[in-house]
C-alpha atoms as a PDB file:
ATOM      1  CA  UNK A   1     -33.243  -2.352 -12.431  1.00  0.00           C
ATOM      2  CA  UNK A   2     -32.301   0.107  -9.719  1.00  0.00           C
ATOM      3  CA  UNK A   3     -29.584   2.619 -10.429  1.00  0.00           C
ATOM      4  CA  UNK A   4     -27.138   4.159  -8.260  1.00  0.00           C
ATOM      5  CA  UNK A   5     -26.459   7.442  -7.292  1.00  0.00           C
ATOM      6  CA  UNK A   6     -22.866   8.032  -7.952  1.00  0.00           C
ATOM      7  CA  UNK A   7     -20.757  10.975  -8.756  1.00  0.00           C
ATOM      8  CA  UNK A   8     -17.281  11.171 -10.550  1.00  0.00           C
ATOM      9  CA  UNK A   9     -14.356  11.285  -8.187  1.00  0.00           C
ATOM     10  CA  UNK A  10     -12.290  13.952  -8.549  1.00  0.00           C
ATOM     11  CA  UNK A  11      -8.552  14.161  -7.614  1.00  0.00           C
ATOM     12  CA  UNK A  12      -7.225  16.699  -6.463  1.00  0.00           C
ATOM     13  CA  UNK A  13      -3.131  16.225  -6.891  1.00  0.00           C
ATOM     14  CA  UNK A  14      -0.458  19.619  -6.645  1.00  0.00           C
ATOM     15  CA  UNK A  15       0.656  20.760  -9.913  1.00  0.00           C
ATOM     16  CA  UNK A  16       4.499  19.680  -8.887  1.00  0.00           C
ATOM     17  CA  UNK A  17       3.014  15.981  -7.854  1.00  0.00           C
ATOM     18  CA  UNK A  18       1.191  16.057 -11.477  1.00  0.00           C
ATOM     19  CA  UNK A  19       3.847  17.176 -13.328  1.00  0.00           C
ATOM     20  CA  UNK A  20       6.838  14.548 -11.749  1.00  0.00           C
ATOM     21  CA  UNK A  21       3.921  11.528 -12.485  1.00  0.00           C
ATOM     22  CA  UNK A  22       3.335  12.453 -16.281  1.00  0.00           C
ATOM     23  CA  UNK A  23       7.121  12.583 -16.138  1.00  0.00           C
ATOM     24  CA  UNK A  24       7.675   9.072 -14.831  1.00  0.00           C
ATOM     25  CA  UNK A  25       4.924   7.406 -17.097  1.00  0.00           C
ATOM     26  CA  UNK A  26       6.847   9.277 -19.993  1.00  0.00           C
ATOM     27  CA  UNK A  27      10.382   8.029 -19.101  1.00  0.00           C
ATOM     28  CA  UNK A  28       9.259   4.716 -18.321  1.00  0.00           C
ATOM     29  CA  UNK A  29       8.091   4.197 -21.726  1.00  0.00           C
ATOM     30  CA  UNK A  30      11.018   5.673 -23.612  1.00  0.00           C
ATOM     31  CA  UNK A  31      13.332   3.540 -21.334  1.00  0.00           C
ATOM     32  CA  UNK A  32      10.953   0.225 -22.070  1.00  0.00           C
ATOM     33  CA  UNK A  33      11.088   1.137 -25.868  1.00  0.00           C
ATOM     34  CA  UNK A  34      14.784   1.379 -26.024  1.00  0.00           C
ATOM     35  CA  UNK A  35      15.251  -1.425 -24.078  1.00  0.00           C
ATOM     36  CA  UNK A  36      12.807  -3.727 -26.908  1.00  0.00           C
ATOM     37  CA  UNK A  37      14.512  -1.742 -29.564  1.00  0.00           C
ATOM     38  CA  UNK A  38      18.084  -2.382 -28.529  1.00  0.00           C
ATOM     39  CA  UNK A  39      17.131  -5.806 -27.897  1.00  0.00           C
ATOM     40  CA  UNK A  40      15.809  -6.163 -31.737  1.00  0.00           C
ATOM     41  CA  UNK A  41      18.815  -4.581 -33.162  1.00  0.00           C
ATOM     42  CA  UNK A  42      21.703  -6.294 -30.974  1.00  0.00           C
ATOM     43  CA  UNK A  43      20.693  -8.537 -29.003  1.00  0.00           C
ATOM     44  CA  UNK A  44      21.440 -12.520 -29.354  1.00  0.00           C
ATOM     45  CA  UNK A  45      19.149 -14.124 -32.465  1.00  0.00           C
ATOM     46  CA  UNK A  46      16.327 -15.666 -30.576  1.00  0.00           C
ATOM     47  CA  UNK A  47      15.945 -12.186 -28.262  1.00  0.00           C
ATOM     48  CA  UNK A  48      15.999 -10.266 -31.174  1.00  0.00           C
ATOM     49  CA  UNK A  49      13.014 -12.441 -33.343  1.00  0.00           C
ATOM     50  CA  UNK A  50      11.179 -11.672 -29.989  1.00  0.00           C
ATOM     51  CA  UNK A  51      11.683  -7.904 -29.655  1.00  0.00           C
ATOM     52  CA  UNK A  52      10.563  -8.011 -33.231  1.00  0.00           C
ATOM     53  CA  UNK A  53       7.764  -9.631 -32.922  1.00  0.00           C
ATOM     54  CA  UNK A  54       6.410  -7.295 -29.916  1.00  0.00           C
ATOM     55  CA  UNK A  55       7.195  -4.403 -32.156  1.00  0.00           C
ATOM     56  CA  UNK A  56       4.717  -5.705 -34.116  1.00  0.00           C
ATOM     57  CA  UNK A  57       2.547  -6.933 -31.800  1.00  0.00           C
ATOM     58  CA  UNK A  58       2.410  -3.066 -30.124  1.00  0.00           C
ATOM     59  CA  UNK A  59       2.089  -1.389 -33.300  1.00  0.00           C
ATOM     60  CA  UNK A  60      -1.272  -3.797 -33.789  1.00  0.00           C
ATOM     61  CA  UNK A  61       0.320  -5.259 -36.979  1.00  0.00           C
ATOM     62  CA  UNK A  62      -0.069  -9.068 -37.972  1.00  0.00           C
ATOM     63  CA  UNK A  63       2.412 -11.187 -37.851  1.00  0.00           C
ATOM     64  CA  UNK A  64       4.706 -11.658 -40.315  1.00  0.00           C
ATOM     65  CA  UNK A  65       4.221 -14.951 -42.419  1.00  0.00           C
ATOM     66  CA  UNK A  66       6.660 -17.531 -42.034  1.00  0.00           C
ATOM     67  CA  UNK A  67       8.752 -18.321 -44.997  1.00  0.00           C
ATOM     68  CA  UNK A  68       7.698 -21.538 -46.692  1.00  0.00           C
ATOM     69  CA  UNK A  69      11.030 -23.784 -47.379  1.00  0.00           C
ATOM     70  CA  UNK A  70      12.014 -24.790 -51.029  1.00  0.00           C
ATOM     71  CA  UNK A  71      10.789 -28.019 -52.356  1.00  0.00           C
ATOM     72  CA  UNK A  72      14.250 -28.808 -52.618  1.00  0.00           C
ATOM     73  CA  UNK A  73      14.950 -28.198 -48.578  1.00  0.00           C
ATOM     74  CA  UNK A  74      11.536 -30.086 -47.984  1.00  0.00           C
ATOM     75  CA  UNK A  75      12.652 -32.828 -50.001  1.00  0.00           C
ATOM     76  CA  UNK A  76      15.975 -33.627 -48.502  1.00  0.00           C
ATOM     77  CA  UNK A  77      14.501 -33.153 -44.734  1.00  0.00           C
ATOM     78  CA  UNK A  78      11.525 -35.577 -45.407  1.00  0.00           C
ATOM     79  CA  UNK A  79      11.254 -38.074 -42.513  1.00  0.00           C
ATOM     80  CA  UNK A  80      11.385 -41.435 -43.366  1.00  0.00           C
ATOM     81  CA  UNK A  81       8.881 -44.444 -42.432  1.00  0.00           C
ATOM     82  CA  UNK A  82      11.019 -44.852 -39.681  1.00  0.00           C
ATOM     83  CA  UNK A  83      11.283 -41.210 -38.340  1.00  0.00           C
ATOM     84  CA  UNK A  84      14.550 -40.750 -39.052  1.00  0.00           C
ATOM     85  CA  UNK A  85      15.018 -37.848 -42.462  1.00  0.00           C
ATOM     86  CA  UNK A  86      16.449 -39.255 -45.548  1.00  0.00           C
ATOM     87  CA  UNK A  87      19.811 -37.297 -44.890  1.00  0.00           C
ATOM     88  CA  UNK A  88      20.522 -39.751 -41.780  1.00  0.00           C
ATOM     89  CA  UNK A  89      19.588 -42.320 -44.007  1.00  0.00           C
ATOM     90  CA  UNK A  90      22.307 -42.030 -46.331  1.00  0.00           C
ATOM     91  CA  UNK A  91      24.426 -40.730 -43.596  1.00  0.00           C
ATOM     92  CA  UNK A  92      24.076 -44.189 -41.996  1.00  0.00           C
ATOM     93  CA  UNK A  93      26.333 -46.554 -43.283  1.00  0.00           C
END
């Protein structure tokens, strides 16, 4: 297989345009972080399961597990034959 002949590219960029574009990529992500952050700590309930979870997701951590209901709460939300749950069953009169 032929190869090619390359060579690296090199920028050349002033030290004052270098130093404002490490700057940017720095404030951007603080800003973005606060942002997910503030949104995990006050923002509405679904929002904030969200900004948790791509807390997680960033820091490369699994995902929580979900917590499995009580027996009890499974057995009074158990569908019927007729896909209605027992509690709008009895609710029914």
């Amino acid at each position: 297989m032929p190869r090619a002949n390359t060579t690296p590219i090199q920028i050349h960029l002033s030290p004052g345009v270098a130093t404002n574009l490490v700057v940017a990529v720095v404030v951007f992500g603080m800003a973005t972080t606060a942002v997910v952050l503030a949104t995990a700590l006050y923002g509405r309930e679904e929002n904030s399961e969200r900004a948790f979870r791509v807390m997680n997701w960033l820091r490369r951590a699994p995902e929580p597990e979900k917590p499995q209901p009580s027996p009890q709460a499974r057995s009074r939300t158990r569908p019927t034959g007729r896909g209605e749950s027992i509690r709008a069953a009895t609710l029914r009169p």
